[in-house]
PDB file of N, CA and C in Angstrom:
ATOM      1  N   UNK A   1      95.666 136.419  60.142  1.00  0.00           N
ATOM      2  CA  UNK A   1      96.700 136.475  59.126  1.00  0.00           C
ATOM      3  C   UNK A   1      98.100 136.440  59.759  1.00  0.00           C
ATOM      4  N   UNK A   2      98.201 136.961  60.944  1.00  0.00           N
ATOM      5  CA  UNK A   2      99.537 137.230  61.680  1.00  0.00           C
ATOM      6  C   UNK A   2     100.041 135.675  61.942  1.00  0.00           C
ATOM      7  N   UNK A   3      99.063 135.225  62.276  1.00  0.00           N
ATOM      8  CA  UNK A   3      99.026 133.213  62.433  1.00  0.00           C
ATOM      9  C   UNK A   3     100.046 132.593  61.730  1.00  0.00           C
ATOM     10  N   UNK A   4      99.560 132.728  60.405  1.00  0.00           N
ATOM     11  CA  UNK A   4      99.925 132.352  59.324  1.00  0.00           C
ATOM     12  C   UNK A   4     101.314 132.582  59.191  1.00  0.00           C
ATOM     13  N   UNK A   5     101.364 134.092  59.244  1.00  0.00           N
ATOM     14  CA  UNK A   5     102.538 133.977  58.525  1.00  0.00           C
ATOM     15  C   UNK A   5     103.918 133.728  59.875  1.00  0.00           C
ATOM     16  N   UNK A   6     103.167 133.651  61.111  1.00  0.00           N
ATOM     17  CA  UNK A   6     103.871 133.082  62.164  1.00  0.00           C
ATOM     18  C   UNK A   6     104.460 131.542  62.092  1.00  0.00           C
ATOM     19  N   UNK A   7     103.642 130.721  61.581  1.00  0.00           N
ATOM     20  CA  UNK A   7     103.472 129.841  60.884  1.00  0.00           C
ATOM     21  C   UNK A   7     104.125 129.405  59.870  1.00  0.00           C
ATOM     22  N   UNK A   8     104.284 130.318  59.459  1.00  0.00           N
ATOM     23  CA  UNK A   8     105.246 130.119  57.621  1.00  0.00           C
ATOM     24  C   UNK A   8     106.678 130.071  58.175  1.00  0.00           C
ATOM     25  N   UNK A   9     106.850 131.283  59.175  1.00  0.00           N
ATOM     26  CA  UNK A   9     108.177 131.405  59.527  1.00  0.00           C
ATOM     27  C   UNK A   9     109.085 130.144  60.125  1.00  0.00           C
ATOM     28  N   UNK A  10     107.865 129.568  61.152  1.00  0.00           N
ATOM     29  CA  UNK A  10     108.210 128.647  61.158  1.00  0.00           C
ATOM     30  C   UNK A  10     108.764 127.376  60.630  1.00  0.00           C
ATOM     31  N   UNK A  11     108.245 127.237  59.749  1.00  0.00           N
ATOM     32  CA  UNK A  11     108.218 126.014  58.397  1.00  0.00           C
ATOM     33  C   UNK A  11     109.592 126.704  57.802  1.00  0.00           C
ATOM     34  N   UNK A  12     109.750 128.134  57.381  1.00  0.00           N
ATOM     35  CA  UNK A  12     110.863 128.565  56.699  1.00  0.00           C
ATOM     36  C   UNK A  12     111.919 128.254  57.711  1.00  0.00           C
ATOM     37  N   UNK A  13     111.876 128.289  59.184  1.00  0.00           N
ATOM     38  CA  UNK A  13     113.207 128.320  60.191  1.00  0.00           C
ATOM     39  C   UNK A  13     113.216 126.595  59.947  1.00  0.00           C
ATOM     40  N   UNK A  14     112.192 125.603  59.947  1.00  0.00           N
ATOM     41  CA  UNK A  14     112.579 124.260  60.177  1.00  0.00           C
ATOM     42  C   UNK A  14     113.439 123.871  58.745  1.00  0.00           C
ATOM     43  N   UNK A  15     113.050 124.198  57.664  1.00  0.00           N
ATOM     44  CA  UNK A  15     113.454 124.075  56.422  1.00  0.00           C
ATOM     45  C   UNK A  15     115.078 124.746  56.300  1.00  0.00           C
ATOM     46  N   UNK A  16     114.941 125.582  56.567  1.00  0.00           N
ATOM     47  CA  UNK A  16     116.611 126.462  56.772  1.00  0.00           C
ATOM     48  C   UNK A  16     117.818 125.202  57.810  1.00  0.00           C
ATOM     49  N   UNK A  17     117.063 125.308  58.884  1.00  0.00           N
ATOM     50  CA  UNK A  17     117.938 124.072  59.644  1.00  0.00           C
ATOM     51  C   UNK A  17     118.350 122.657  58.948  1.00  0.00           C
ATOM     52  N   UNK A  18     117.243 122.168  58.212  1.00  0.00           N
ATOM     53  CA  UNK A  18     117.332 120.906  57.628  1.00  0.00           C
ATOM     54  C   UNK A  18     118.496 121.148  56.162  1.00  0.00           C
ATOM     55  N   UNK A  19     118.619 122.220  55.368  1.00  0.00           N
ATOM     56  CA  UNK A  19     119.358 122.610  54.849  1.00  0.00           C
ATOM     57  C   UNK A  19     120.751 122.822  55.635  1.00  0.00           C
ATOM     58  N   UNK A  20     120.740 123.181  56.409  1.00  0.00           N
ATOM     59  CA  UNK A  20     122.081 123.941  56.954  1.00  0.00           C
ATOM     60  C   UNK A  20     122.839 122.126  57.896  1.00  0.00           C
ATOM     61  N   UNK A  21     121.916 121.738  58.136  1.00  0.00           N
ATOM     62  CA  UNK A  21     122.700 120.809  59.219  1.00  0.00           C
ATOM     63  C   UNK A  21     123.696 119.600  58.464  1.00  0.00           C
ATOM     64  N   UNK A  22     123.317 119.157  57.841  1.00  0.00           N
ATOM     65  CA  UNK A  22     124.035 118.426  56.944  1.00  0.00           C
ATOM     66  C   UNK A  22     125.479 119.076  56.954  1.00  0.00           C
ATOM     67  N   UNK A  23     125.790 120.618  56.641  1.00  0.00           N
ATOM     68  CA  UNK A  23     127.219 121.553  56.758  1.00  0.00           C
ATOM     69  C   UNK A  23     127.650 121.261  58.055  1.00  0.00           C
ATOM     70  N   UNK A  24     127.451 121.234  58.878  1.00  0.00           N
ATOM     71  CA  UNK A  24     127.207 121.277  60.075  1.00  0.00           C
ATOM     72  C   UNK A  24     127.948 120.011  60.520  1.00  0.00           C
ATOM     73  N   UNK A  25     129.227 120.087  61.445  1.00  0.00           N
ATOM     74  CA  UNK A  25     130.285 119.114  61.978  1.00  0.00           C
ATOM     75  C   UNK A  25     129.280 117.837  62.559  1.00  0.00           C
ATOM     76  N   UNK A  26     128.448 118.895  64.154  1.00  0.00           N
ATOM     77  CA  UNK A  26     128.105 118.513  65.029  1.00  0.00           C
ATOM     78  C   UNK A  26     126.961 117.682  64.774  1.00  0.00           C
ATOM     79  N   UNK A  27     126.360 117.813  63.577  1.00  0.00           N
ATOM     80  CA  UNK A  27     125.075 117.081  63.100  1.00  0.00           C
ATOM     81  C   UNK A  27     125.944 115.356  62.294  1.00  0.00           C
ATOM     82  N   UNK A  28     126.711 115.298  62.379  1.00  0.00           N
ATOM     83  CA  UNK A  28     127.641 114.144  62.052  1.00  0.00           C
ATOM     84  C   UNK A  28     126.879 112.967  60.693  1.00  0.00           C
ATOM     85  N   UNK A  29     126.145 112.294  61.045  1.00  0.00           N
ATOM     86  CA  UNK A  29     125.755 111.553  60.120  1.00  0.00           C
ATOM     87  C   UNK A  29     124.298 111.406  60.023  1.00  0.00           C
ATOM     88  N   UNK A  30     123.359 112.451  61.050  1.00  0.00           N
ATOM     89  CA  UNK A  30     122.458 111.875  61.329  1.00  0.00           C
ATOM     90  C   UNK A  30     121.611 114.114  61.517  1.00  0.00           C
ATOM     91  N   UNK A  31     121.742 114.060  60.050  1.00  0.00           N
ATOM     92  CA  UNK A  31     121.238 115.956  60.041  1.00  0.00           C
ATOM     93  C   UNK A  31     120.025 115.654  60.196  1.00  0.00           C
ATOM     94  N   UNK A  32     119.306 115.407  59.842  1.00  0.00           N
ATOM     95  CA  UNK A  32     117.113 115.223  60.393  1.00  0.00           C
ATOM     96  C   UNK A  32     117.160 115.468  61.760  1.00  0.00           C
ATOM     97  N   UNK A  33     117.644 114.223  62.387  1.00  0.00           N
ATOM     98  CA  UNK A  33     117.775 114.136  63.647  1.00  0.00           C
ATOM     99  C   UNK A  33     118.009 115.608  64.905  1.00  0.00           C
ATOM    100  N   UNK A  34     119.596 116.014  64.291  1.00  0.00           N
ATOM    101  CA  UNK A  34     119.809 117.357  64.813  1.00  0.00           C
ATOM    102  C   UNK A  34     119.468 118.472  64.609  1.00  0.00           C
ATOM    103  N   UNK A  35     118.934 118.679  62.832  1.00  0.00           N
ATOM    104  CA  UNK A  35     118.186 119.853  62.795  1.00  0.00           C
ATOM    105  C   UNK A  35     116.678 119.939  63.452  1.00  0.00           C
ATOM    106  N   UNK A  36     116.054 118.557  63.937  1.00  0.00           N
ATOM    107  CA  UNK A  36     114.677 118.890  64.973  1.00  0.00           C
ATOM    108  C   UNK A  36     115.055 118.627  66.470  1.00  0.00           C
ATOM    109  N   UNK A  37     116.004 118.332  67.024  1.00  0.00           N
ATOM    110  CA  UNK A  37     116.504 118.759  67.919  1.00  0.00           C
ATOM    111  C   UNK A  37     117.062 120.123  68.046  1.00  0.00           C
ATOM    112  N   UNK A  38     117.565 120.743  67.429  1.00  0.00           N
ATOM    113  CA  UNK A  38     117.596 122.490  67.379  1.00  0.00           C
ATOM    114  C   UNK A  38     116.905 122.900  67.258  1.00  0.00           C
ATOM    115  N   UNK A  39     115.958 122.580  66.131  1.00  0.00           N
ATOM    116  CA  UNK A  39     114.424 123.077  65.981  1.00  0.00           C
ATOM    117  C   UNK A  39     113.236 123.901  67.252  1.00  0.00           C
ATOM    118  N   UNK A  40     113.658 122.367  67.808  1.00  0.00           N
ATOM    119  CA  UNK A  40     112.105 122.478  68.786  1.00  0.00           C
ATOM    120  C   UNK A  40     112.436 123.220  69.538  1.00  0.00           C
ATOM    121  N   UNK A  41     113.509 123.690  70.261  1.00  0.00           N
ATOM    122  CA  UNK A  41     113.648 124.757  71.374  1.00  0.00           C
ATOM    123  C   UNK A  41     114.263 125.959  70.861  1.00  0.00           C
ATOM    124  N   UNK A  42     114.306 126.002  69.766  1.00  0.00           N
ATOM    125  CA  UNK A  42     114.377 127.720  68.942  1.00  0.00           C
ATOM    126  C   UNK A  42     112.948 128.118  68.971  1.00  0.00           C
ATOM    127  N   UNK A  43     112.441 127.440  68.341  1.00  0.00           N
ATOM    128  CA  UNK A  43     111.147 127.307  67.607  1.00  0.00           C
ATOM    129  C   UNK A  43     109.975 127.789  69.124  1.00  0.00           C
ATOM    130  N   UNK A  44     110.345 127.049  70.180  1.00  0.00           N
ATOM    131  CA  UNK A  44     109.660 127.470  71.440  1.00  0.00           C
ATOM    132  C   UNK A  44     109.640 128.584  72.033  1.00  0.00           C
ATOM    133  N   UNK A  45     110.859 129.118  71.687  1.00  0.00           N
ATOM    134  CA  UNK A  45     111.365 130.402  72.392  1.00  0.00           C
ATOM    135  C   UNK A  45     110.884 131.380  71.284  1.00  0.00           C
ATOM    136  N   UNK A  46     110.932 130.949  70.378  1.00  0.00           N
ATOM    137  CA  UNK A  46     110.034 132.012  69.204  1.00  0.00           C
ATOM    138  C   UNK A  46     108.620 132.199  69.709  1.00  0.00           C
ATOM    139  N   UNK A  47     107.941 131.295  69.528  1.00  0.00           N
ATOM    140  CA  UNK A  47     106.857 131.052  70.427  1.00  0.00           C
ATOM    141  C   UNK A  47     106.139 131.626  71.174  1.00  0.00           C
ATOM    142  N   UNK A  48     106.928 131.623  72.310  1.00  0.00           N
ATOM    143  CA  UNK A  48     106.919 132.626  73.366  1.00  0.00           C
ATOM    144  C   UNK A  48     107.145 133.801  73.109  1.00  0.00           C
ATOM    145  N   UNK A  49     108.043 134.626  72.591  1.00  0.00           N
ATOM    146  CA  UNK A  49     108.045 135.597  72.098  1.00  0.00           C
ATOM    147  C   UNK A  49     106.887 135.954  71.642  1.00  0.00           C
ATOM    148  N   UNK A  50     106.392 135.484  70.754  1.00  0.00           N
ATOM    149  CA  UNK A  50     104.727 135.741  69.549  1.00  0.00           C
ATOM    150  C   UNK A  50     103.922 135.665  70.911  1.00  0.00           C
ATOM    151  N   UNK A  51     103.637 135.071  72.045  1.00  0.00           N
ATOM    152  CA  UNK A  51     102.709 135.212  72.969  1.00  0.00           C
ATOM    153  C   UNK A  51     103.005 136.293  73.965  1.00  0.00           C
ATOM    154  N   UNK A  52     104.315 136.458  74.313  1.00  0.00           N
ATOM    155  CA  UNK A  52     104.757 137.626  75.143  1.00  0.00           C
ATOM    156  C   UNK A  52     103.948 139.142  74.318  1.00  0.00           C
ATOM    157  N   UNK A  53     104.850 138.923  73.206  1.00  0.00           N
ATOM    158  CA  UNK A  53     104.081 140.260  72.086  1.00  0.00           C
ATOM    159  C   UNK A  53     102.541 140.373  71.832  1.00  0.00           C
ATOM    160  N   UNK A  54     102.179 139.402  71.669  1.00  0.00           N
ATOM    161  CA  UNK A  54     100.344 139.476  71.785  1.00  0.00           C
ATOM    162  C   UNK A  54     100.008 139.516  72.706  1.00  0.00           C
ATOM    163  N   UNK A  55     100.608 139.153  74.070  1.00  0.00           N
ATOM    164  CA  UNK A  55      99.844 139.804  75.446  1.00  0.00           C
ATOM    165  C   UNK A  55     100.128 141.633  75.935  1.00  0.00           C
ATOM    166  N   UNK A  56     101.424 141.706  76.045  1.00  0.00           N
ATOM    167  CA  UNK A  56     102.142 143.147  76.247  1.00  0.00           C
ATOM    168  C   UNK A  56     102.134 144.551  74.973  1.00  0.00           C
ATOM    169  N   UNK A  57     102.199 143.418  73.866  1.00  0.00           N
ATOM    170  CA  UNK A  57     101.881 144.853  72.546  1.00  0.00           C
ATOM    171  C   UNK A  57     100.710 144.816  72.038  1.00  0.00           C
ATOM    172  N   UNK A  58     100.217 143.696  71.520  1.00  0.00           N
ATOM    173  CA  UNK A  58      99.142 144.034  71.364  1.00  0.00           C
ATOM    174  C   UNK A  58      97.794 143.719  72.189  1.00  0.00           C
ATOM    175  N   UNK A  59      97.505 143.771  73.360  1.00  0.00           N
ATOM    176  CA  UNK A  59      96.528 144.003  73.663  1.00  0.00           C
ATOM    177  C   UNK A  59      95.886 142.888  74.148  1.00  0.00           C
ATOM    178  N   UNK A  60      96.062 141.286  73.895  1.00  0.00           N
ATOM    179  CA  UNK A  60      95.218 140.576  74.274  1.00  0.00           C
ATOM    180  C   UNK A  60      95.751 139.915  75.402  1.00  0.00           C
ATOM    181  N   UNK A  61      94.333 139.074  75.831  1.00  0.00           N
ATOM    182  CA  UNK A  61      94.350 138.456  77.355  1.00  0.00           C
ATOM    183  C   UNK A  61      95.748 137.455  76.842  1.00  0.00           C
ATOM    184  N   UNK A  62      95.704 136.641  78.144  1.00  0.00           N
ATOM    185  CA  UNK A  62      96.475 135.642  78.105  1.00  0.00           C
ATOM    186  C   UNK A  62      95.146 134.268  77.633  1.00  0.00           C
ATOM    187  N   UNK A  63      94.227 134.687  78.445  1.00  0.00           N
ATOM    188  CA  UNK A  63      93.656 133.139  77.981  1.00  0.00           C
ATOM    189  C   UNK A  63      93.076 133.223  76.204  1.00  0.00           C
ATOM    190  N   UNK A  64      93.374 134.292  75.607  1.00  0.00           N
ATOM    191  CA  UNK A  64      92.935 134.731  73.678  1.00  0.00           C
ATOM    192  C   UNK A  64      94.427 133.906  73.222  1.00  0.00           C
ATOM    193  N   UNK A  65      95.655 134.278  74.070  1.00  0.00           N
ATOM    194  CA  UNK A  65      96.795 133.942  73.342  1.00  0.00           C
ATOM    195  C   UNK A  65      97.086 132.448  73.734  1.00  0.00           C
ATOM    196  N   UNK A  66      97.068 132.114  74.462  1.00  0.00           N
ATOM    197  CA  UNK A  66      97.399 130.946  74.768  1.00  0.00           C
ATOM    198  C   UNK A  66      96.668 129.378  73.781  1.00  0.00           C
ATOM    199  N   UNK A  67      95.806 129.446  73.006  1.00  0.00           N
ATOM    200  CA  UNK A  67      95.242 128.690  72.150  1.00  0.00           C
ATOM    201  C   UNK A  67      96.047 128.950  71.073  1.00  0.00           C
ATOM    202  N   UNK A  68      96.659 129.938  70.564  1.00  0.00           N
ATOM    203  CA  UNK A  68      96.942 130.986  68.938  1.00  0.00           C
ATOM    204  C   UNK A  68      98.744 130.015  69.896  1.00  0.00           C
ATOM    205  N   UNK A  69      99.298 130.587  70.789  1.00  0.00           N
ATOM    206  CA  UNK A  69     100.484 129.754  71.187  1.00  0.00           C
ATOM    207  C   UNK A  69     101.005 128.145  70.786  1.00  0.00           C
ATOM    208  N   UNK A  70      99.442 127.548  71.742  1.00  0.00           N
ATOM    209  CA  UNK A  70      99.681 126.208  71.034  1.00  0.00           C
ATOM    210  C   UNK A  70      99.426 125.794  69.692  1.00  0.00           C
ATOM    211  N   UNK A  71      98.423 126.384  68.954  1.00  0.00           N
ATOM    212  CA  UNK A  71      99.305 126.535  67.407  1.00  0.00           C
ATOM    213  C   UNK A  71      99.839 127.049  66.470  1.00  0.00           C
ATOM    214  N   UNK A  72     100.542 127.947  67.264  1.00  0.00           N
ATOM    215  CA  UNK A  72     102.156 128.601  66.382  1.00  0.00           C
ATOM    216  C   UNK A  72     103.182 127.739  66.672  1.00  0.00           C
ATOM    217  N   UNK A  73     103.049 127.149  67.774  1.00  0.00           N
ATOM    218  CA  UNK A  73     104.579 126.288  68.025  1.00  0.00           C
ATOM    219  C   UNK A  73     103.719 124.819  67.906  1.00  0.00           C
ATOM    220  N   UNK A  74     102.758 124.606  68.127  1.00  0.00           N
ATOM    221  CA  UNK A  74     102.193 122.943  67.519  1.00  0.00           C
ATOM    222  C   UNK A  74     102.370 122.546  66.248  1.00  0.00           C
ATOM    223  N   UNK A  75     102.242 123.052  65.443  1.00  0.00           N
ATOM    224  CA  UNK A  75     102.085 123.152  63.693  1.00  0.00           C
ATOM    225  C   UNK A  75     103.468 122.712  63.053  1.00  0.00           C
ATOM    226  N   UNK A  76     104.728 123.807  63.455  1.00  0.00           N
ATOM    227  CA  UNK A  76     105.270 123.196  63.074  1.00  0.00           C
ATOM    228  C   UNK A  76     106.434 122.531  63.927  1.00  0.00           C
ATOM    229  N   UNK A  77     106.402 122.260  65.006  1.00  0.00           N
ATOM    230  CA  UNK A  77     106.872 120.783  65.885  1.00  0.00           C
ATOM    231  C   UNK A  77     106.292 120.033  65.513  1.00  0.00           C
ATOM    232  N   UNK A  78     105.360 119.787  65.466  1.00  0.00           N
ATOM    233  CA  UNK A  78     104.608 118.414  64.809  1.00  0.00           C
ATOM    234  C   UNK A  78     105.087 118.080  63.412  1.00  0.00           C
ATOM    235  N   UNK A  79     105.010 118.848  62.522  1.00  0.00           N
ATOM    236  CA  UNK A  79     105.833 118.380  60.986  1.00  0.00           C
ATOM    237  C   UNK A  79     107.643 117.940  61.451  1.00  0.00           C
ATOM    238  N   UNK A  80     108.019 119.077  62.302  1.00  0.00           N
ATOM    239  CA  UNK A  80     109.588 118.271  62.664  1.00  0.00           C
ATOM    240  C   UNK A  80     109.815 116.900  63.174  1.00  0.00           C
ATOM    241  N   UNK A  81     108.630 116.585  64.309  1.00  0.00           N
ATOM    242  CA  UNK A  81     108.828 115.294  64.897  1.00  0.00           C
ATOM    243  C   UNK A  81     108.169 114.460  63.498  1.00  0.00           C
ATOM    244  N   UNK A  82     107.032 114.439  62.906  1.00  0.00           N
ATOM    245  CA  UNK A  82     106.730 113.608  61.522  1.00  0.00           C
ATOM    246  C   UNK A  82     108.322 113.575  60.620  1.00  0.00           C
ATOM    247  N   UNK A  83     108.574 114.937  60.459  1.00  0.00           N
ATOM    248  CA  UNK A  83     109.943 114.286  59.697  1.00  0.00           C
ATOM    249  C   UNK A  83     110.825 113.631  60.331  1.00  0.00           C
ATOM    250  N   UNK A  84     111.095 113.805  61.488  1.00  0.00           N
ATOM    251  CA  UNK A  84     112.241 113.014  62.120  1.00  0.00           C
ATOM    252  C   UNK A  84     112.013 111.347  62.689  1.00  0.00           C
ATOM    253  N   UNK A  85     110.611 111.009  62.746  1.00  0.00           N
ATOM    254  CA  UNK A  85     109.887 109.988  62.821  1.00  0.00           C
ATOM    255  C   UNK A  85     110.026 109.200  61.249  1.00  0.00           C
ATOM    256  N   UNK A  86     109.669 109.994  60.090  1.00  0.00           N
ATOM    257  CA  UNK A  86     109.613 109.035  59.342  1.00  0.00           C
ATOM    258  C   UNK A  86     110.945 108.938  58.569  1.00  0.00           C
ATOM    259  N   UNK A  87     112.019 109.576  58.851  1.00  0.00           N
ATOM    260  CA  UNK A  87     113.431 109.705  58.678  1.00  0.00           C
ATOM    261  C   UNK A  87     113.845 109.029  59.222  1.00  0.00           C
ATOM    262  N   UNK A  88     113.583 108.569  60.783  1.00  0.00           N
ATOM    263  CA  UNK A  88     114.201 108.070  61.744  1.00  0.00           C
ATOM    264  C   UNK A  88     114.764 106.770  61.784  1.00  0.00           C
ATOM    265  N   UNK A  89     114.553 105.912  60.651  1.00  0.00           N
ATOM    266  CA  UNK A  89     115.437 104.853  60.703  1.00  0.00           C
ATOM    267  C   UNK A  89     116.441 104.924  59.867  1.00  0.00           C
ATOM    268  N   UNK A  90     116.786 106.316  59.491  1.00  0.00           N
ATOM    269  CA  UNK A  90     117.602 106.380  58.029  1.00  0.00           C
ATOM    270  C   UNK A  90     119.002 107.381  58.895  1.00  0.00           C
ATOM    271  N   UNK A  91     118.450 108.601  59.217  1.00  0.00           N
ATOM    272  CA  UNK A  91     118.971 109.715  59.504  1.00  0.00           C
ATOM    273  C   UNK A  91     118.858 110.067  60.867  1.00  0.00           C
ATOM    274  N   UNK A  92     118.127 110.332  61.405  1.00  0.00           N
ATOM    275  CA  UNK A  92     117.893 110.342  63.006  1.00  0.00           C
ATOM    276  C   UNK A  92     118.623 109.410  63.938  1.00  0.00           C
TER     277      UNK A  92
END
């Protein structure tokens, strides 16, 4: 369940960016583009965090977390690069 809603957060942080970048100077004409370029290395470092915390707080190995890692941060990088892929001749 912790997955999940690791998961959700995710989708809620990519969704928040894609909202926000458009405001956003530095995202200029091309917000898809820059909100999954911010994305993916927030999103990693979150990541890590959720695996740091499941090895040191709660209790599990590294080789239990390291599968649950690659998909908390696979899941939704993969929907960012799909959106920015199928955006990508528009906005990106």
């Amino acid at each position: 369940m912790h997955t999940l809603k690791v998961i959700g957060a995710g989708f809620a942080l990519l969704g928040l960016l894609l909202v926000l970048s458009p405001r956003l100077v530095a995202a200029g004409s091309r917000p898809i583009g820059f909100a999954t370029k911010l994305f993916i290395p927030i999103w990693f470092c979150a990541a890590l965090v959720n695996l740091w915390v499941g090895i040191n707080r709660a209790g599990y190995g590294a080789t239990q977390e390291w599968p649950i890692f690659l998909l908390v941060f696979g899941v939704p990088a993969a929907a960012a690069l799909l959106l920015r892929w199928s955006f990508g001749r528009r906005n990106a």
